[in-house]
Protein backbone atom coordinates (compact mmCIF):
# COMPACT_ATOMS: atom_id res chain seq x y z
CA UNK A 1 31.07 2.50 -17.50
CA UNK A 2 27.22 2.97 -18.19
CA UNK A 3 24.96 3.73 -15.63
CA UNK A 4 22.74 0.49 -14.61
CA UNK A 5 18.74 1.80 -15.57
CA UNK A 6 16.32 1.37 -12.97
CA UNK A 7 13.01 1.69 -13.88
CA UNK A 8 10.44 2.19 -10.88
CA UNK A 9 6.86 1.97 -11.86
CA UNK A 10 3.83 3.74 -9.50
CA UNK A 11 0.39 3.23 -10.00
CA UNK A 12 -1.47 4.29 -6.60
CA UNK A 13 -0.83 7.11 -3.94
CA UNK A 14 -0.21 4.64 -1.14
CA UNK A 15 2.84 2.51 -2.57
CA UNK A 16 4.32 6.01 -4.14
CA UNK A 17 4.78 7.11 -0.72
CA UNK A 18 6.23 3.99 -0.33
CA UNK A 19 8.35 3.95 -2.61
CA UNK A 20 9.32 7.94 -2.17
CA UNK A 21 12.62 7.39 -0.48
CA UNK A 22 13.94 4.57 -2.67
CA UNK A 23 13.02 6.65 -5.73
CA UNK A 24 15.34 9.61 -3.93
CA UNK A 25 18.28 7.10 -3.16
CA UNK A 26 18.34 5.90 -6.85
CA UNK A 27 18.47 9.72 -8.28
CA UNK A 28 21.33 10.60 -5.92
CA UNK A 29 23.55 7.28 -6.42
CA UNK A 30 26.11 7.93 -8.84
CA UNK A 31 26.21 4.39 -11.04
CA UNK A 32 22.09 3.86 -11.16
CA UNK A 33 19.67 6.10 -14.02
CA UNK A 34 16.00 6.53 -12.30
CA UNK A 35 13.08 5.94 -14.79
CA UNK A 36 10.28 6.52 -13.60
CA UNK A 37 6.84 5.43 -15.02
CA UNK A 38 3.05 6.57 -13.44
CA UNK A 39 0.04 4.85 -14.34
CA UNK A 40 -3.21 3.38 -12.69
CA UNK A 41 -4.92 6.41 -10.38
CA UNK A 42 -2.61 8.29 -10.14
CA UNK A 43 -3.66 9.63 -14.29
CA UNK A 44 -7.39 9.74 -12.83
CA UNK A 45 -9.24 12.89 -11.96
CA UNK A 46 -12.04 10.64 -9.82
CA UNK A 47 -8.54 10.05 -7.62
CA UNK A 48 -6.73 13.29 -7.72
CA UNK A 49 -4.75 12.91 -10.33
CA UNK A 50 -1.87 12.43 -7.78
CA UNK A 51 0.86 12.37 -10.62
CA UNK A 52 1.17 16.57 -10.52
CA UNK A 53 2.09 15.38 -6.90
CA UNK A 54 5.06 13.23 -8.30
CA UNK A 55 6.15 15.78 -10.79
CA UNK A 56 7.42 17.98 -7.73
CA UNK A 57 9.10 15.46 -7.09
CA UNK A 58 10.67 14.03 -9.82
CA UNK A 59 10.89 14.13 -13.26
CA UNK A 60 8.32 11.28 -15.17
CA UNK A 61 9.50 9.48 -17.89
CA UNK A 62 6.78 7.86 -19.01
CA UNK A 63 2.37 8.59 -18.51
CA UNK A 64 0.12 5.25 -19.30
CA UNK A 65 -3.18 6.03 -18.70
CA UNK A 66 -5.14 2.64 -18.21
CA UNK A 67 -8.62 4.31 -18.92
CA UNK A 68 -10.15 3.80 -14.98
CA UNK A 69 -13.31 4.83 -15.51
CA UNK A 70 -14.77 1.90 -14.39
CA UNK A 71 -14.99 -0.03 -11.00
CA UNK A 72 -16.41 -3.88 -12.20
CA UNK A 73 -14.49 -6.75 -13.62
CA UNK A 74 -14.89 -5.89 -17.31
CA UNK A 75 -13.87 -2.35 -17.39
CA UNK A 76 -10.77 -3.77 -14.89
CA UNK A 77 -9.92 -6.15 -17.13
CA UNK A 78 -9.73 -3.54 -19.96
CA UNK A 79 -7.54 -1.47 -17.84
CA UNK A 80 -5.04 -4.05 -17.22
CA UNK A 81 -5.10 -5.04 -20.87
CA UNK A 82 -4.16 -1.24 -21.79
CA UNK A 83 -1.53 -0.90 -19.02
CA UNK A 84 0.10 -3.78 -20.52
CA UNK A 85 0.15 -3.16 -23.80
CA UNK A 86 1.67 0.71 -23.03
CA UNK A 87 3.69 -0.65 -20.52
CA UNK A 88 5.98 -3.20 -23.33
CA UNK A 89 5.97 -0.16 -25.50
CA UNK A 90 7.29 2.03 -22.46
CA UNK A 91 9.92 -0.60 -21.96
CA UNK A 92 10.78 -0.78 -25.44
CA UNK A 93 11.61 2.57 -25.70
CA UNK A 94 13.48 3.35 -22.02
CA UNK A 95 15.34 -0.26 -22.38
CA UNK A 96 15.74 -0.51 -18.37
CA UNK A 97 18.32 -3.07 -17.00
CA UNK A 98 15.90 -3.62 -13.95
CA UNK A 99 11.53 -2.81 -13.22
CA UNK A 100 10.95 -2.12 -9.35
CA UNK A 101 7.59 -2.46 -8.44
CA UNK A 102 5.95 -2.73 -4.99
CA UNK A 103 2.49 -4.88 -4.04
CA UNK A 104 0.09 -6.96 -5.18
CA UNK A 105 -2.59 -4.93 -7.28
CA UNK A 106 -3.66 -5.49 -10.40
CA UNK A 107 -1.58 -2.34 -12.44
CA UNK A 108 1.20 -4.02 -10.79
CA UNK A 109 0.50 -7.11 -11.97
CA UNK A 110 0.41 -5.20 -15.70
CA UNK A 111 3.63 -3.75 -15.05
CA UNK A 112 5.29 -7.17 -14.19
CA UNK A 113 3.68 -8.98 -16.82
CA UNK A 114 4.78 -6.43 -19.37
CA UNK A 115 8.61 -7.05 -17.97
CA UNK A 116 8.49 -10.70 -17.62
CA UNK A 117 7.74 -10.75 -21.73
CA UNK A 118 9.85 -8.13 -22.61
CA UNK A 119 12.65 -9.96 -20.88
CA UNK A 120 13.91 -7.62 -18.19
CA UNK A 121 14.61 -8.39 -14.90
CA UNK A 122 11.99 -7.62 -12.09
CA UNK A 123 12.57 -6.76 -8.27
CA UNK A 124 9.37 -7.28 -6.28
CA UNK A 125 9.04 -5.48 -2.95
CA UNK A 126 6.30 -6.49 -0.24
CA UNK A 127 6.01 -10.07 -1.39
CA UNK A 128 5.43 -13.25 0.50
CA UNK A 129 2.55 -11.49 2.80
CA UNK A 130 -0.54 -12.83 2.53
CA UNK A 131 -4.45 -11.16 2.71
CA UNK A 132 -6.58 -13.72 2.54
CA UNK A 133 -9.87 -11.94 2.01
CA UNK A 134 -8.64 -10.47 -1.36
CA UNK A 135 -7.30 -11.23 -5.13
CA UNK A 136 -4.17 -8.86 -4.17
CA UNK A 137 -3.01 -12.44 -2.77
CA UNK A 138 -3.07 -14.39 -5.86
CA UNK A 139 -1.63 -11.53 -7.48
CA UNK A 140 0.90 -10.90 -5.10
CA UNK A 141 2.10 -14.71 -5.26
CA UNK A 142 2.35 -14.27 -9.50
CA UNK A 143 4.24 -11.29 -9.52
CA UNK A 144 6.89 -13.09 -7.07
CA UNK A 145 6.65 -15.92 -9.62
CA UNK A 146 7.77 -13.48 -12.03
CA UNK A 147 10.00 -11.45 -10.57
CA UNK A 148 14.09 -12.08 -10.20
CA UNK A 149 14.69 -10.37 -6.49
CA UNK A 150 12.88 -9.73 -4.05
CA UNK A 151 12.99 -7.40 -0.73
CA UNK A 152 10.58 -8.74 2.03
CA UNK A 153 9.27 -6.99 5.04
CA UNK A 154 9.53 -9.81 7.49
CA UNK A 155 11.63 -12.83 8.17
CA UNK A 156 8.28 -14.96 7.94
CA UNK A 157 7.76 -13.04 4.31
CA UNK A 158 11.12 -14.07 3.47
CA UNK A 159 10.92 -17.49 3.56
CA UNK A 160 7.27 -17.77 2.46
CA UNK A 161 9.09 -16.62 -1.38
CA UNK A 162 11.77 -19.14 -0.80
CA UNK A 163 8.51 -21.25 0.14
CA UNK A 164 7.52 -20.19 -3.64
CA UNK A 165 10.49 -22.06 -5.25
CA UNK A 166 12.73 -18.99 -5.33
CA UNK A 167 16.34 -19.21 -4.37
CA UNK A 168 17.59 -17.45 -0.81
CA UNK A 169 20.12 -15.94 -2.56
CA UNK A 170 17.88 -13.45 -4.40
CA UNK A 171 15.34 -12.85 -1.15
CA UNK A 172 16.26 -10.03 1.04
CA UNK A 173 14.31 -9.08 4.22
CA UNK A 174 14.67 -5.09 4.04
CA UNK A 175 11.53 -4.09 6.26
CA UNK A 176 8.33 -2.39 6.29
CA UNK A 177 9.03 0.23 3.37
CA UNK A 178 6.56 2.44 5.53
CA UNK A 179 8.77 3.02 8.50
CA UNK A 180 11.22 4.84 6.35
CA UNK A 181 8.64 7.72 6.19
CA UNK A 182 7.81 8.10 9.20
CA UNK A 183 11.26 8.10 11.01
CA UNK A 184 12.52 10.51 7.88
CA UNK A 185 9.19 12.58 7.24
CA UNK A 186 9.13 15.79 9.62
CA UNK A 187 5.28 15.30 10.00
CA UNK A 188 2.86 18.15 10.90
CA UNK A 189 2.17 19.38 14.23
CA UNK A 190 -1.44 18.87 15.54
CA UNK A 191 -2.21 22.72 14.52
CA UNK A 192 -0.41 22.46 10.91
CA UNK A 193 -2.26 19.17 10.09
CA UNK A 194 -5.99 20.58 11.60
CA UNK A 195 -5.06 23.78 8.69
CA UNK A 196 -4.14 21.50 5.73
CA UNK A 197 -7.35 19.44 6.19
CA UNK A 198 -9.70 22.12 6.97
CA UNK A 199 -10.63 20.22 10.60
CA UNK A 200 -10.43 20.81 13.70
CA UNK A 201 -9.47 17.72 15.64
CA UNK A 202 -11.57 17.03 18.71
CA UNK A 203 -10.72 15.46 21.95
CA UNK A 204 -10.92 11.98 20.47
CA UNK A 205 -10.40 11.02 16.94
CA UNK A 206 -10.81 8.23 14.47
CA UNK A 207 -9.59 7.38 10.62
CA UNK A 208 -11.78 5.47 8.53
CA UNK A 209 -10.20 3.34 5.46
CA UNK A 210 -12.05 0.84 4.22
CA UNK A 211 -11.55 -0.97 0.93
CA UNK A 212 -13.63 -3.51 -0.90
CA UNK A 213 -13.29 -7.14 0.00
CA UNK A 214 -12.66 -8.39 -3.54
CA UNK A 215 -12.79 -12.17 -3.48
CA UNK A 216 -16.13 -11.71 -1.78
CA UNK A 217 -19.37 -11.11 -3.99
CA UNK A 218 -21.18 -8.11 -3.24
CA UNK A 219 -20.09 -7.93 0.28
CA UNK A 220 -18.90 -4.05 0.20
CA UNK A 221 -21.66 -1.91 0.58
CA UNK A 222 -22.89 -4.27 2.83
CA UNK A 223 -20.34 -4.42 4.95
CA UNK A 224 -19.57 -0.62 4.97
CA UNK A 225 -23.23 0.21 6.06
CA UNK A 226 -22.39 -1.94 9.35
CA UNK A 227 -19.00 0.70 10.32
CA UNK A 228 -21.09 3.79 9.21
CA UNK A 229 -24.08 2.34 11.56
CA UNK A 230 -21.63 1.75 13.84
CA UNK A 231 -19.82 4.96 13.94
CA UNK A 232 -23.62 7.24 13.45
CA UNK A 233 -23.76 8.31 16.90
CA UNK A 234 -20.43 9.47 17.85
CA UNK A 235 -21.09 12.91 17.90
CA UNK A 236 -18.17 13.70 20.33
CA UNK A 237 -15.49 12.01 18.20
CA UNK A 238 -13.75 13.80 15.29
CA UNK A 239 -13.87 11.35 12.21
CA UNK A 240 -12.03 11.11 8.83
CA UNK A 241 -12.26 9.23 6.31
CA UNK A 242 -9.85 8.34 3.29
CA UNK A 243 -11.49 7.50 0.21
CA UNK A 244 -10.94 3.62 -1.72
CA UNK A 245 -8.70 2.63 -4.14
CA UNK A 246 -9.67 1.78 -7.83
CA UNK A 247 -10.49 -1.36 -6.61
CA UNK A 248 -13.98 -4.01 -7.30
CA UNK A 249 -16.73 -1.68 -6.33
CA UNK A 250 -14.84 0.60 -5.21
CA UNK A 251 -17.46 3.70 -6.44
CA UNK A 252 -20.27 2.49 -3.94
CA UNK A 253 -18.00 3.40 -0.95
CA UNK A 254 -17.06 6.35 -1.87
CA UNK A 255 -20.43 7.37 -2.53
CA UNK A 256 -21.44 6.21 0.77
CA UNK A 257 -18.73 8.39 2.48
CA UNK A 258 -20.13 11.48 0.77
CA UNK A 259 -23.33 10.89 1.71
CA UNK A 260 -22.71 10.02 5.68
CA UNK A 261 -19.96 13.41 6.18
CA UNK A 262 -22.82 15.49 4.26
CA UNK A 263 -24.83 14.50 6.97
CA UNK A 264 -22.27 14.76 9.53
CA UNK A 265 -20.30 17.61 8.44
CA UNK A 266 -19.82 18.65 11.91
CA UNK A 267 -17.64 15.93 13.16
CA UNK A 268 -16.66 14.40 9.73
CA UNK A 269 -15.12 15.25 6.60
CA UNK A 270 -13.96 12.78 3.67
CA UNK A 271 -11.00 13.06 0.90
CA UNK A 272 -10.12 11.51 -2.22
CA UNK A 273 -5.85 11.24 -1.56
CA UNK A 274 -4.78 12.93 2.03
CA UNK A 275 -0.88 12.20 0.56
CA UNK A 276 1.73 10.56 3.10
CA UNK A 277 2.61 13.58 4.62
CA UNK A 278 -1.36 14.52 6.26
CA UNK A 279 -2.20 10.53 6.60
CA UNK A 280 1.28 10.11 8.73
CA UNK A 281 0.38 13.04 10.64
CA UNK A 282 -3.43 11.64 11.19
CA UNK A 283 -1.85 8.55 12.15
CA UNK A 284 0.05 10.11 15.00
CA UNK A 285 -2.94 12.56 16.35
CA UNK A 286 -6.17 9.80 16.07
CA UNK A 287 -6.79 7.20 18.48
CA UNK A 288 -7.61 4.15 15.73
CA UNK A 289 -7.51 3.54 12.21
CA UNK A 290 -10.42 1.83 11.77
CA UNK A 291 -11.19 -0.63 8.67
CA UNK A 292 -8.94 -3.10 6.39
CA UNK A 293 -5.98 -1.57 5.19
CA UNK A 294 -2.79 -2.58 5.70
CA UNK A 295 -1.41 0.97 7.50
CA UNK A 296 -3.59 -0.27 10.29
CA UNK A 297 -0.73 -3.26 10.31
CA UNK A 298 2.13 -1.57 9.01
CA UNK A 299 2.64 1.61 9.81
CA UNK A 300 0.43 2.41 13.23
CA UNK A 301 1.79 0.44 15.17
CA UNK A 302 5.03 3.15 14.96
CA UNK A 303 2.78 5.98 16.12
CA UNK A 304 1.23 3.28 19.34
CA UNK A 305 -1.83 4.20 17.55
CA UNK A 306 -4.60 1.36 18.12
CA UNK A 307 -6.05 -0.34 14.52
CA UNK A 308 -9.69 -1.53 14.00
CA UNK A 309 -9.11 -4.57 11.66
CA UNK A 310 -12.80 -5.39 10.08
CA UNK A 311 -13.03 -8.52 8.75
CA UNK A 312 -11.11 -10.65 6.11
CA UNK A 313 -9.02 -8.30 3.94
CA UNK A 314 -6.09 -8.53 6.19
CA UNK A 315 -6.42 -11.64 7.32
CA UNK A 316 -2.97 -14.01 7.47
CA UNK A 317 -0.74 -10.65 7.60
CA UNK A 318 1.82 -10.26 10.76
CA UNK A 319 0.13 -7.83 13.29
CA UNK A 320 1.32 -6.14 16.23
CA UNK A 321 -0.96 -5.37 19.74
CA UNK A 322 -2.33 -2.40 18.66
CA UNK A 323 -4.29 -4.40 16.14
CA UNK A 324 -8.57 -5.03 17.04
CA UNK A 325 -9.72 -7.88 15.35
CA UNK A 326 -13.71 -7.69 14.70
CA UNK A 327 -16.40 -8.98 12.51
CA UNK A 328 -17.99 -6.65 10.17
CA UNK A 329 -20.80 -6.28 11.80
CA UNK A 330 -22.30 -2.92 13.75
CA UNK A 331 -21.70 -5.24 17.13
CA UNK A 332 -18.25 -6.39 16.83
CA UNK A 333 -17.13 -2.67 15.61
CA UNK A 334 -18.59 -1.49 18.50
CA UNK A 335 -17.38 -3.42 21.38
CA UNK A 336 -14.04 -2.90 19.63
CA UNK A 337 -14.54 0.52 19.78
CA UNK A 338 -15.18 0.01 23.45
CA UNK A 339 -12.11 -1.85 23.94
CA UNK A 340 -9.86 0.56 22.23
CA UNK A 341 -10.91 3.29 24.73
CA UNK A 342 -10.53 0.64 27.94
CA UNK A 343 -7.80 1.54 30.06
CA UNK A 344 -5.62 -1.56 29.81
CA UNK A 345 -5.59 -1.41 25.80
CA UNK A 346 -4.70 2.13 26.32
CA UNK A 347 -2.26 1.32 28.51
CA UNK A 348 -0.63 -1.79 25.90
CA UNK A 349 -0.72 0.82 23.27
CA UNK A 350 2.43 2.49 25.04
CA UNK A 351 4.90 -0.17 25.04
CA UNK A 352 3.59 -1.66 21.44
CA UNK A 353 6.60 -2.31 18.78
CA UNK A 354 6.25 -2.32 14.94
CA UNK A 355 7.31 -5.94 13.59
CA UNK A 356 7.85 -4.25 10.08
CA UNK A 357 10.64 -1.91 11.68
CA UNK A 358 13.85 -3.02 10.07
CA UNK A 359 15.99 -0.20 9.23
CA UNK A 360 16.97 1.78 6.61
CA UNK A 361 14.77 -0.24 4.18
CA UNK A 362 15.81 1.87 0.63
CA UNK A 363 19.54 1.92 1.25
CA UNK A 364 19.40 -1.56 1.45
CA UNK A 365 17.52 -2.63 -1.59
CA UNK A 366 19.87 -0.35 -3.30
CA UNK A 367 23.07 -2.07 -2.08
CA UNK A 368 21.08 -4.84 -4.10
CA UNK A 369 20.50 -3.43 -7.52
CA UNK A 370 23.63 -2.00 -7.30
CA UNK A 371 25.49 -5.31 -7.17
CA UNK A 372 23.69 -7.94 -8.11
CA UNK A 373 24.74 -9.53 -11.29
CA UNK A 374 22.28 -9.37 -14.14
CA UNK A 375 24.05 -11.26 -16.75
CA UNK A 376 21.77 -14.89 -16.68
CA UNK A 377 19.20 -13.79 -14.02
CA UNK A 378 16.27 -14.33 -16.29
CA UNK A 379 17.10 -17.59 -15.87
CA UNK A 380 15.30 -19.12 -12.70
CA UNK A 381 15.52 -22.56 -11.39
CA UNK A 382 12.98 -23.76 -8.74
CA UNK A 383 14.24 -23.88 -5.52
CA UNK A 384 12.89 -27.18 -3.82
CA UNK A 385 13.02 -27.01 -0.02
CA UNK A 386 12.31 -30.66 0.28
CA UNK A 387 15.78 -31.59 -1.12
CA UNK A 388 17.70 -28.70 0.77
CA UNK A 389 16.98 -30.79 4.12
């Protein structure tokens, strides 16, 4: 009997750590084939070029460079256009029974696209959340659309697909994929961690990731300039920050980061990629992760680590306690700054509980594609609530 071929695509340093542990469980399993395809930042030197990272991993079967040399809609659009087009050749060549991908950005959105017309079957993981304050959400709704299963991090996710039109029998609630990590990752102790990122930690700590609002117009450096003003005069707190995705104006950010820890190099310091091994173990040693992404939601909550939510990005997703809401503005950062230290918050943090924590999230999505029949899945009919009642 042939071994069922599982194709996992990767396009950004965040969902490969994701997806790290399912990618292990499909090697070892005896009846699956891992391919494995890299593309988006992980081919670009302005983000690390995180795919020599992968290759001690695991073995690549497939490089598609999408050209990211650009950070506005145009040169995006290009990108997406070239990941496509490499992608149905990629596909073409590996003939995968299945494509895994994870998310809602916009190489994942290539990599679905590229599936959907060359006919193969598509699992979706993380769908059915929503972030209201950026295009991820559209494009997290259309890969669902396109995709044939689907492994949800919630209940509420769950049914949101099913929501969508797509049958219950196909939607699986499997968990935060993040939690996996951290309960299987032996993270760095406090010491290890200060001599991988060159830093000595002081008594109270912060990380900073913040990513572009991208269904607002011009809103970035705008809003960025309000946490750095924010954040200029804590001298006596130890301060990271992780640089931005390839996202909408992106560049501006990270250009903004350089310039504030060259100025603060004393109590700051900046990098392009910190991997999931250092960002876990800054997650567990800082106080906050202050700005709009989703770890904030997803994965501090395990650690009882408090999470600075600014503004929109975010907005509509499950939180636990641990979560800040605030304006981004220099005043609403601030007095959630002071609430974070405040005794009672402090004293919430201890008993908080992570609503993504499910389980053994990889095992079960590959109970899944080991099972599930293929034979006529293409084949989708919408799923009308209304008439299930």
């Amino acid at each position: 009997m042939s071994k069922r071929k599982i194709c996992v695509v990767t396009g950004s340093r965040a969902e490969y750590g994701l997806l790290y542990w399912l990618i292990k469980e499909i090697e070892t399993v005896n009846d699956l084939k891992l391919q494995l395809i890299v593309t988006g930042m992980h081919l670009s030197p302005n983000f690390g070029l995180t795919y020599k990272i992968i290759e001690e991993d695991f073995k690549i079967d497939k490089k598609i460079d999408m050209n990211l040399y650009s950070d506005n809609s145009i040169g995006i659009s290009k990108s997406m256009g070239i990941a496509q087009t490499s992608l149905v050749k990629a596909y073409k060549k590996l003939k995968p029974d299945i494509v895994v991908v994870l998310g809602d950005r916009y190489e994942i959105f290539s990599a679905a696209s590229a599936a959907m017309i060359s006919n193969i079957p598509i699992a979706h993981i993380h769908g059915g959340e929503i972030t209201e304050g950026s295009w991820d959400n559209s494009i997290r709704h259309c890969i669902s659309k396109m995709a044939h299963l689907h492994f949800t991090a919630t209940e509420e996710y769950r049914n949101r697909i099913i929501q969508l039109g797509e049958d219950p029998k196909r939607v699986f609630n499997i968990g935060g994929m993040g939690i996996e990590n951290i309960k299987k990752l032996k993270l760095l102790s406090k010491n290890e961690l200060e001599k991988s990122i060159n830093f000595k930690l002081k008594k109270k700590n912060i990380l900073i990731t913040f990513h572009p609002v991208t269904l607002e117009n011009n809103t970035s450096k705008k809003q960025f300039q309000e946490l750095l003003n924010a954040i200029n005069d804590l001298n006596d707190i130890g301060i990271i920050f992780t640089k931005t995705n390839s996202d909408l104006n992106g560049n501006i950010i990270n250009q903004m980061i350089d310039q504030f820890t060259k100025k603060n190099s004393k109590n700051s310091i900046a990098f392009t990629s910190l991997g999931q091994l250092k960002y876990l173990s800054a997650l567990q040693y800082v106080d906050a992760i202050i700005g709009n992404s989703s770890s904030g939601l997803l994965e501090a909550p395990s650690f009882k680590t408090g999470a600075i939510n600014i503004g929109d990005r975010q907005k509509g997703r499950i939180r636990g306690k641990n979560v800040i809401d605030c304006l981004p503005n220099k005043k609403s950062i601030q007095k959630s700054l002071v609430k974070l230290y405040s005794k009672n918050f402090q004293m919430l943090l201890k008993n908080v509980k992570n609503p993504y924590d499910n389980g053994t999230s990889s095992k079960k999505i590959i109970r899944v594609l080991r099972s599930f029949k293929l034979k006529g899945i293409l084949k989708k009919k919408f799923y009308n609530i209304n008439l299930k009642i």
